[in-house]
N, C-alpha and C. Protein backbone atom coordinates (compact mmCIF):
# COMPACT_ATOMS: atom_id res chain seq x y z
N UNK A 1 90.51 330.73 -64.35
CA UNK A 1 90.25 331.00 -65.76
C UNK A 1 90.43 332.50 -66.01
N UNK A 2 91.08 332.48 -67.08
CA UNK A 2 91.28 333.95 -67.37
C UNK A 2 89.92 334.84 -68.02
N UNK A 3 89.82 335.99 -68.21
CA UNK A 3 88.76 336.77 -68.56
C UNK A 3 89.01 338.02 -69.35
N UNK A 4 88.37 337.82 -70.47
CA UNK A 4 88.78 339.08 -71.55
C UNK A 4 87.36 339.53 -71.47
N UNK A 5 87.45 340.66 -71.75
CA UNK A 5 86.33 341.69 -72.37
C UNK A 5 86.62 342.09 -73.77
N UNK A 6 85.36 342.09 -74.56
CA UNK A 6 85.56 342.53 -75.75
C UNK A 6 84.45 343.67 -76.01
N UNK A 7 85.24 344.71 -76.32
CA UNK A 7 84.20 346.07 -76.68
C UNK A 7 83.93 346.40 -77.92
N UNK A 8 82.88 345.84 -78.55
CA UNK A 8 82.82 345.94 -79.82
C UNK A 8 80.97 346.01 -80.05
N UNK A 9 81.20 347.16 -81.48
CA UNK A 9 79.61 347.36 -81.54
C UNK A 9 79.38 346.82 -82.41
N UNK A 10 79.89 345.79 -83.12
CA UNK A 10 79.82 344.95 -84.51
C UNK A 10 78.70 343.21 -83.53
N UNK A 11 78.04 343.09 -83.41
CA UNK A 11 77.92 342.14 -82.89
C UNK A 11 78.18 340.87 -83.36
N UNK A 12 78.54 340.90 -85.03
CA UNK A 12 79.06 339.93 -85.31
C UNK A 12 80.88 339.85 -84.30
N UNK A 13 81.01 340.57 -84.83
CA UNK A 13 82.60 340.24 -84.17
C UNK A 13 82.42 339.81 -83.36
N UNK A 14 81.60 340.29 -82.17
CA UNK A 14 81.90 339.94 -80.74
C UNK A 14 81.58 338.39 -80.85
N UNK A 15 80.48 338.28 -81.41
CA UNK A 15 80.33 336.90 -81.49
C UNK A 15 81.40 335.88 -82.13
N UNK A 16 81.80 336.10 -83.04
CA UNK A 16 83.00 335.50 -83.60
C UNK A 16 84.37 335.34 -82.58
N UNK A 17 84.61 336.41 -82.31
CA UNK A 17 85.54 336.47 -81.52
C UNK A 17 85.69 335.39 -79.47
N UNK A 18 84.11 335.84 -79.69
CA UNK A 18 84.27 334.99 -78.36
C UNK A 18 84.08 333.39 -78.41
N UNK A 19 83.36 332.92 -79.88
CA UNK A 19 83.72 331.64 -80.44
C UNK A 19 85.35 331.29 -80.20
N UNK A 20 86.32 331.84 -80.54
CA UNK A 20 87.43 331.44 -80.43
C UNK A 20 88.09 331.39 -79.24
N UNK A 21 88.01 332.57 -78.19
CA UNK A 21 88.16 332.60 -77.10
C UNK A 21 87.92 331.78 -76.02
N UNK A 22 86.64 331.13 -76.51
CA UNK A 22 86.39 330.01 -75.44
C UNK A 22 87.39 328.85 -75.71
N UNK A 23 87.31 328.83 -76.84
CA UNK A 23 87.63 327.30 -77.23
C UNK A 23 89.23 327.47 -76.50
N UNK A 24 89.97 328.65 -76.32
CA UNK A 24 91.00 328.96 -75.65
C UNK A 24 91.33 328.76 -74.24
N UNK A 25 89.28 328.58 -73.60
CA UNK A 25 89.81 328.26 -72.22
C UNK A 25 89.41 329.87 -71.84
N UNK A 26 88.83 330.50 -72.03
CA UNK A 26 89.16 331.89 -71.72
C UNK A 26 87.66 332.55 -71.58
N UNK A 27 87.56 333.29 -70.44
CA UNK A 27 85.78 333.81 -69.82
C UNK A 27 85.64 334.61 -70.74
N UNK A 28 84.30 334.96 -71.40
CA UNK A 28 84.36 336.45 -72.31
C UNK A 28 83.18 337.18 -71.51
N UNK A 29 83.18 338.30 -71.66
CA UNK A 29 82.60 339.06 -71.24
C UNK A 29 82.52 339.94 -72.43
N UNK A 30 81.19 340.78 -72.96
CA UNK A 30 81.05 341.13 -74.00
C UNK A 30 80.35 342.86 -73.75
N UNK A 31 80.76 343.97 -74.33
CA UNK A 31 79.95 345.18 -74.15
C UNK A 31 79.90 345.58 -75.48
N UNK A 32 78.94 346.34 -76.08
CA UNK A 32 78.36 347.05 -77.41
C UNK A 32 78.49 348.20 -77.68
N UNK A 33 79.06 348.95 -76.62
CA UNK A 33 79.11 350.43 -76.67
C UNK A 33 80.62 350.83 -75.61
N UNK A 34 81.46 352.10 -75.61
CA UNK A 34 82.19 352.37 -74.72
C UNK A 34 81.17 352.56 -73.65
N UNK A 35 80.40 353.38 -73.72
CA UNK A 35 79.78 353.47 -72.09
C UNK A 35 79.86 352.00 -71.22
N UNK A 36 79.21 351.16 -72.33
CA UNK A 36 78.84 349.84 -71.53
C UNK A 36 80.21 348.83 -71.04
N UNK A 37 81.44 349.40 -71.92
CA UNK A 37 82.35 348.73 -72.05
C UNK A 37 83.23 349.30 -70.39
N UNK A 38 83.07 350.35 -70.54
CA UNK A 38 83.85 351.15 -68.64
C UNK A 38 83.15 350.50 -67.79
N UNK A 39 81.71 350.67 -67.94
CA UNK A 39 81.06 349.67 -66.79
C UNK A 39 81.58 348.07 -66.73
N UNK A 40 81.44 347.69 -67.35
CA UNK A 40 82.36 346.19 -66.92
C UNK A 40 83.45 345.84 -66.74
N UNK A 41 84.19 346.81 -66.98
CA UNK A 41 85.86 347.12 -66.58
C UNK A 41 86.02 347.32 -65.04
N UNK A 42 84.55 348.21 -64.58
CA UNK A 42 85.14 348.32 -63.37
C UNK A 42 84.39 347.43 -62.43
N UNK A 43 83.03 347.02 -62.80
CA UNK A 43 82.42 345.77 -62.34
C UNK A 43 82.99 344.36 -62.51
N UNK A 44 83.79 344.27 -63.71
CA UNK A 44 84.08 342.72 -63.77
C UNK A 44 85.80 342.61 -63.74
N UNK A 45 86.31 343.45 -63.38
CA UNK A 45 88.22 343.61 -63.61
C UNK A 45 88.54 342.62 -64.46
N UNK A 46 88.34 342.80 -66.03
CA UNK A 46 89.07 341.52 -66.75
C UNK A 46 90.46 341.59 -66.38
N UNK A 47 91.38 340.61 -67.26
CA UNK A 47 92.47 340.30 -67.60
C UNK A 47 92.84 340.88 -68.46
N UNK A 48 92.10 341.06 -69.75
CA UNK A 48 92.37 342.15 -70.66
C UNK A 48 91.57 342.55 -71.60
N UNK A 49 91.70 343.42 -72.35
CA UNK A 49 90.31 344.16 -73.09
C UNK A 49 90.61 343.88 -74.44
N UNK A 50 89.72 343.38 -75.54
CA UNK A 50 90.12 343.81 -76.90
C UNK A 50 88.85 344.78 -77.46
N UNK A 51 89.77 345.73 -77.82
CA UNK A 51 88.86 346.83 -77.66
C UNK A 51 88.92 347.42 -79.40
N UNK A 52 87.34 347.82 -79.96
CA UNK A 52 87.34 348.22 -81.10
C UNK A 52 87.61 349.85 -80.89
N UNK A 53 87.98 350.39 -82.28
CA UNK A 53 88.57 351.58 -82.04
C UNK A 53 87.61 353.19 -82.76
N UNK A 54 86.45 352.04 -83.50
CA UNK A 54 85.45 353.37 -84.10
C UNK A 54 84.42 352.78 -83.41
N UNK A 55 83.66 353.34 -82.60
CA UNK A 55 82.44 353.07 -81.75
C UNK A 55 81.70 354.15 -81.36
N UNK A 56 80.47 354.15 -82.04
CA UNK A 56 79.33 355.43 -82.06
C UNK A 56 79.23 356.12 -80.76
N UNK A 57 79.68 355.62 -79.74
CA UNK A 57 79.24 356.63 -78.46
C UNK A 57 80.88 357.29 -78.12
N UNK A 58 81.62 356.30 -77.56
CA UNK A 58 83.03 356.60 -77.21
C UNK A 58 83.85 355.88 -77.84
N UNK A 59 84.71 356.62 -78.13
CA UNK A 59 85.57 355.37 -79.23
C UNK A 59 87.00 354.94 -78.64
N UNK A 60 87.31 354.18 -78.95
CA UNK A 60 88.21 352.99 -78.13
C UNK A 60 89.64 354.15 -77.27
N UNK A 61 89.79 355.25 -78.53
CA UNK A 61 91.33 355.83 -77.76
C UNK A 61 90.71 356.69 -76.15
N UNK A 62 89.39 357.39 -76.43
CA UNK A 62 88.90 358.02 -75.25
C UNK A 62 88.37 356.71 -73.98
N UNK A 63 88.36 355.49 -74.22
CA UNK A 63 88.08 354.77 -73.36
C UNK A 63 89.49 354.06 -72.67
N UNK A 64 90.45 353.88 -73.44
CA UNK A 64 92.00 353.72 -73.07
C UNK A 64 92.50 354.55 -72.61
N UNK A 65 92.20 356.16 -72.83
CA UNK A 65 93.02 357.67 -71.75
C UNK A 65 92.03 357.39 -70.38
N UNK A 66 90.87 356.76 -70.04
CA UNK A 66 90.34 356.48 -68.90
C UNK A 66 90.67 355.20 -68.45
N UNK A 67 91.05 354.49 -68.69
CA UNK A 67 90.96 353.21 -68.02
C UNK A 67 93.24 352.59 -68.29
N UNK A 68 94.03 353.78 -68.52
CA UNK A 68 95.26 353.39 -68.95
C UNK A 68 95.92 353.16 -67.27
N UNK A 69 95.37 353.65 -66.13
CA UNK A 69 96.06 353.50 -65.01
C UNK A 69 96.23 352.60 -64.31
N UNK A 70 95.02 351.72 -64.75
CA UNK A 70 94.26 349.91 -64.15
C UNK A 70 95.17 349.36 -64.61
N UNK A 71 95.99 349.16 -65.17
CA UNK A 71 97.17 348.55 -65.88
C UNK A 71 96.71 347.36 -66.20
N UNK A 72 96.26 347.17 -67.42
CA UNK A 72 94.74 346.35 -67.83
C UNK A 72 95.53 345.99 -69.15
N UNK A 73 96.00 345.33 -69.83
CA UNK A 73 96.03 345.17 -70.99
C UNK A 73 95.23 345.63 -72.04
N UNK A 74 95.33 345.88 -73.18
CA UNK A 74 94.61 346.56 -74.37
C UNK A 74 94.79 346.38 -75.78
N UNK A 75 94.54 345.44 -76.29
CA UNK A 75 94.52 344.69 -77.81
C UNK A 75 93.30 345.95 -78.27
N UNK A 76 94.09 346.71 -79.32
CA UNK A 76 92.84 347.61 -80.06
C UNK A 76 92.43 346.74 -81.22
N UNK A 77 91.34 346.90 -81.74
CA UNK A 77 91.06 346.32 -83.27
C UNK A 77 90.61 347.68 -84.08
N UNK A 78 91.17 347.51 -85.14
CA UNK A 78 91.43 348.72 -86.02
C UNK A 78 90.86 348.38 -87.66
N UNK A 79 90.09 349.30 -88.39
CA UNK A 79 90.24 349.25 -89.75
C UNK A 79 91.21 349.68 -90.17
N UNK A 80 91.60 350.42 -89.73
CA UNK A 80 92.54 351.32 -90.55
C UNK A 80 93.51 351.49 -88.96
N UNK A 81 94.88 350.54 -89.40
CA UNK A 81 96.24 352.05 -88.64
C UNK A 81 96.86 352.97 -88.97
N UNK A 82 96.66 353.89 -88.16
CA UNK A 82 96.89 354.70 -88.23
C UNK A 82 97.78 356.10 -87.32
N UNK A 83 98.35 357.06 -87.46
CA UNK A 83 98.96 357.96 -86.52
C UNK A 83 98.59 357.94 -85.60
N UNK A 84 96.72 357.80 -85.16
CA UNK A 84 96.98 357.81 -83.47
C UNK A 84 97.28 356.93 -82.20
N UNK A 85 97.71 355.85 -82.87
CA UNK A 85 98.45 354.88 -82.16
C UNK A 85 99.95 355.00 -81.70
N UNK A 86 99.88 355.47 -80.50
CA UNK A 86 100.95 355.24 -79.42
C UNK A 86 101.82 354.12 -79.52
N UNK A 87 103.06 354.50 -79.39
CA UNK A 87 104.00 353.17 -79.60
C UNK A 87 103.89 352.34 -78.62
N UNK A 88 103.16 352.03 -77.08
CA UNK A 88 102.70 351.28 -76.15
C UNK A 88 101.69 350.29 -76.67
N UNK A 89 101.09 351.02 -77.43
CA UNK A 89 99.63 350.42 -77.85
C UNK A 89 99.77 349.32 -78.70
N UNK A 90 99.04 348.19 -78.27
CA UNK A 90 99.13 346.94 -79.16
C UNK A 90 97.85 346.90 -80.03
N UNK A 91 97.82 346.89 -81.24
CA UNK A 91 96.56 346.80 -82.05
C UNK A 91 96.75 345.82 -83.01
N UNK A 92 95.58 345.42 -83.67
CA UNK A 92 95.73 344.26 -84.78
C UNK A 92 94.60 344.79 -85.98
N UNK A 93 95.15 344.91 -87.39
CA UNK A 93 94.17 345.27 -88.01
C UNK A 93 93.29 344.89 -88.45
N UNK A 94 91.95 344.85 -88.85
CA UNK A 94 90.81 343.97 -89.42
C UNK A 94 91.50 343.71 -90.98
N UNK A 95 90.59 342.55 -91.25
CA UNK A 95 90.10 341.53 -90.66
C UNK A 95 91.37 340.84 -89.90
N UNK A 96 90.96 340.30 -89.03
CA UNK A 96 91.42 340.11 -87.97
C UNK A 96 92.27 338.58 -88.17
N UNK A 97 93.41 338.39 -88.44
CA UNK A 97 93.83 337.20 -88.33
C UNK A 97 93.76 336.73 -86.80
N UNK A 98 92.95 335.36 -87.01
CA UNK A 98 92.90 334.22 -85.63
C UNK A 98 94.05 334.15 -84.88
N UNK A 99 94.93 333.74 -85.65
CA UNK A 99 96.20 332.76 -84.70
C UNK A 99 97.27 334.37 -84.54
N UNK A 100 97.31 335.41 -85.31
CA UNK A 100 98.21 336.40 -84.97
C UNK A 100 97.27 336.78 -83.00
N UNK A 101 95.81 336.96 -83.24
CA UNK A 101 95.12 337.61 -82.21
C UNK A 101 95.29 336.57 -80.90
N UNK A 102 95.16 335.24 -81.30
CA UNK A 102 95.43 334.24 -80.21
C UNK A 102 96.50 334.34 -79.49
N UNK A 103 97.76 334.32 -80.86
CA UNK A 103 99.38 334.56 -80.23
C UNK A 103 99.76 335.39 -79.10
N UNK A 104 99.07 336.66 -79.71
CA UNK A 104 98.93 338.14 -78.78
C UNK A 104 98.33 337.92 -77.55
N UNK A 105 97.55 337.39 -77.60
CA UNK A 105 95.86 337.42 -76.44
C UNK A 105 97.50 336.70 -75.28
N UNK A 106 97.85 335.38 -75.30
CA UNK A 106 98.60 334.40 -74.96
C UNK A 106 99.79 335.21 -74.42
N UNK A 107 100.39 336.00 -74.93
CA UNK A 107 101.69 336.63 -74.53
C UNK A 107 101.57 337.77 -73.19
N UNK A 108 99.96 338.38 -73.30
CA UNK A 108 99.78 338.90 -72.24
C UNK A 108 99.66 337.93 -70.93
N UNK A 109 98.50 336.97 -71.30
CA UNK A 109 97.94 336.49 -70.04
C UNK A 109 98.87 335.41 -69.62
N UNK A 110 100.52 335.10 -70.17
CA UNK A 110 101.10 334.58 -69.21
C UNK A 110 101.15 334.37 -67.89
């Protein structure tokens, strides 16, 4: 079974999000903060991260310049896109369409 992490301080999202994920067949693993979110990256090695991008402690781009070498996949979730997105970087903007984020999620974990 595959295994995503989702780093998000919205706890609705996370919750929402990992509603769908299961139903995908897919482990979630959930963190509330960047701090908490590195720790399970390196304790739990997901498959891939969907990672929010404004988060009160560390925010998603300073947690992706640490963790870009694990060669880890990285779905950002974004209010707003914007310039500091790298042309590598895969992001999806809020609100979050289901089946675009599923499509995506799917194309990695081939």
């Amino acid at each position: 079974m595959k295994k995503i992490l989702i780093v998000d301080d919205d706890p609705q999202n996370r919750y929402l999000l990992k509603l769908v994920l299961q139903k995908e067949n897919i482990e979630v693993i959930e963190a509330e903060t960047g701090k908490g979110g590195l720790e399970k990256i390196n304790d739990e090695h997901p498959d891939l991260i969907i990672l929010d991008v404004m988060m009160p402690d560390i925010n998603g781009f300073q947690i992706y310049e640490k963790i870009k070498d694990k060669n880890i996949p990285v779905i950002f979730l974004t209010a707003v896109a914007d310039s500091d997105f790298q042309s590598e970087m895969e992001y999806i903007v809020k609100p979050v369409d289901i089946d675009v984020l599923v499509n995506t999620i799917k194309r990695y974990l081939k």
